[in-house]
C-alpha atoms as a PDB file:
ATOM      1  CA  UNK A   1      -5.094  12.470 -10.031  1.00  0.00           C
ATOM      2  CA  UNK A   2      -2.691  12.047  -6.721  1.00  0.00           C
ATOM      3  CA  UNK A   3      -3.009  14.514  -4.944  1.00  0.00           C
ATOM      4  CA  UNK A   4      -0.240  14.522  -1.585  1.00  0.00           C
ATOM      5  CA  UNK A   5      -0.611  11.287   0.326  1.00  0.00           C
ATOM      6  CA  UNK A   6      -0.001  10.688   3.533  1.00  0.00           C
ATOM      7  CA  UNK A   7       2.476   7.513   3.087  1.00  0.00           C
ATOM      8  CA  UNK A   8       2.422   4.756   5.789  1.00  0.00           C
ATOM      9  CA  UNK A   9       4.293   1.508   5.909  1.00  0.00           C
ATOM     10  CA  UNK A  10       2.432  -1.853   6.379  1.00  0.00           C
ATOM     11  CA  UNK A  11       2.912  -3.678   9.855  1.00  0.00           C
ATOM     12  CA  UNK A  12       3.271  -6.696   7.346  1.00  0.00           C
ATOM     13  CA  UNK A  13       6.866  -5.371   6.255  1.00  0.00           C
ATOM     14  CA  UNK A  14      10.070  -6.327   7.402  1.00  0.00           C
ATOM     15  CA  UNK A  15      11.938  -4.669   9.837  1.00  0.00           C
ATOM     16  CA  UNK A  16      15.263  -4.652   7.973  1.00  0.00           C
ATOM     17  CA  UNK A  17      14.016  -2.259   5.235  1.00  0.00           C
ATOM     18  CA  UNK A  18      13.890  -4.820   2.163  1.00  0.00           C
ATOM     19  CA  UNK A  19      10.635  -5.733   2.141  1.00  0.00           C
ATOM     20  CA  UNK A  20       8.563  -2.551   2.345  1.00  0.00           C
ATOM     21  CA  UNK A  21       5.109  -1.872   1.279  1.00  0.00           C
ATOM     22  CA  UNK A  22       3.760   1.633   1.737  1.00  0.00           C
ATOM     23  CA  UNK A  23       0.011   2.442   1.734  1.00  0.00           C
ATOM     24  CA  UNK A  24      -1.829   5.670   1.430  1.00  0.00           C
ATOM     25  CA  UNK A  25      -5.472   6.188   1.470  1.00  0.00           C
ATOM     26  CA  UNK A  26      -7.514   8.040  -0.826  1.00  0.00           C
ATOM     27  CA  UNK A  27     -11.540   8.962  -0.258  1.00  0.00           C
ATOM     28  CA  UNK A  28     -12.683   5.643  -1.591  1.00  0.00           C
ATOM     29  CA  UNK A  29      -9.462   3.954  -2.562  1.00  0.00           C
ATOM     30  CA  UNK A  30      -6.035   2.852  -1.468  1.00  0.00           C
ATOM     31  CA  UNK A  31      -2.488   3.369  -2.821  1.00  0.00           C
ATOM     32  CA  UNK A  32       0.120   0.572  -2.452  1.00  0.00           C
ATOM     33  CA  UNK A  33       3.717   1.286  -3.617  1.00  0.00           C
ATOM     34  CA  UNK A  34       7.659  -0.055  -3.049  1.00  0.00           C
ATOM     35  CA  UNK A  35       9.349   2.090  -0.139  1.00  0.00           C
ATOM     36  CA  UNK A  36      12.126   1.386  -1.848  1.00  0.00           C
ATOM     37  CA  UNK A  37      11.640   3.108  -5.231  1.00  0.00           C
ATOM     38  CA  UNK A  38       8.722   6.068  -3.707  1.00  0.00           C
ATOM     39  CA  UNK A  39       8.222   7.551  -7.268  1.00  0.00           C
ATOM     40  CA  UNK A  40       7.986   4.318  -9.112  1.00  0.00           C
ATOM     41  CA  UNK A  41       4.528   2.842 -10.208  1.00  0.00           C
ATOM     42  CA  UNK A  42       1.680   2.435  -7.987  1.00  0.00           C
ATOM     43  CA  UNK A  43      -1.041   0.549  -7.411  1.00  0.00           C
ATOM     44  CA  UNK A  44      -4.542   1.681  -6.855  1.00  0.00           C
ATOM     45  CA  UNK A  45      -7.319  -0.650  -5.271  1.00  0.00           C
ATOM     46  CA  UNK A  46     -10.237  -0.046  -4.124  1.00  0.00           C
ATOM     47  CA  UNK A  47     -10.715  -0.599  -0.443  1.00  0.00           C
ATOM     48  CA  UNK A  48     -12.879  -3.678  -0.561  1.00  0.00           C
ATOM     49  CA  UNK A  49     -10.524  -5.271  -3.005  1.00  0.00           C
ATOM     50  CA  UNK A  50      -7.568  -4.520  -0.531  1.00  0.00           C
ATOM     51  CA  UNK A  51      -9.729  -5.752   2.082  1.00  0.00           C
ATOM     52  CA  UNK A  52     -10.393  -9.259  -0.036  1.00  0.00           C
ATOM     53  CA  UNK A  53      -6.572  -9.605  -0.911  1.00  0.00           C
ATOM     54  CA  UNK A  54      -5.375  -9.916   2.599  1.00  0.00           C
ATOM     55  CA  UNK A  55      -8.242 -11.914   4.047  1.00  0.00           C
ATOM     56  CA  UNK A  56      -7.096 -14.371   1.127  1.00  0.00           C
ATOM     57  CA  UNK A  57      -3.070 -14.073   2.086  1.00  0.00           C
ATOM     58  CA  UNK A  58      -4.029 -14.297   5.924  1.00  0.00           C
ATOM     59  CA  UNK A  59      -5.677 -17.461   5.485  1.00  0.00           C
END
């Protein structure tokens, strides 16, 4: 099912490396995983869900 991602880390991490979220998009979904631990679980969303999480942590 994964093919190779393209790995980027979120803006929203912190800049001293222990809080790092990692996203990589797929065609109609995203991948969300620990920097930290890169071939631990993962967590697949789709984008619209992704999009609903944040607006509900931003506000």
């Amino acid at each position: 099912m994964m093919r190779e991602l393209t790995w980027r880390k979120s803006s929203y991490s912190s800049s001293d490396g222990d809080q790092c979220v990692e996203l990589a998009g797929m065609e109609t979904k995203v991948v969300v995983r620990d920097s930290k631990d890169p071939h631990g679980p993962v967590l697949v969303v789709s984008r619209e869900a992704l999009r609903f999480a944040i607006r509900a942590v931003d506000e």
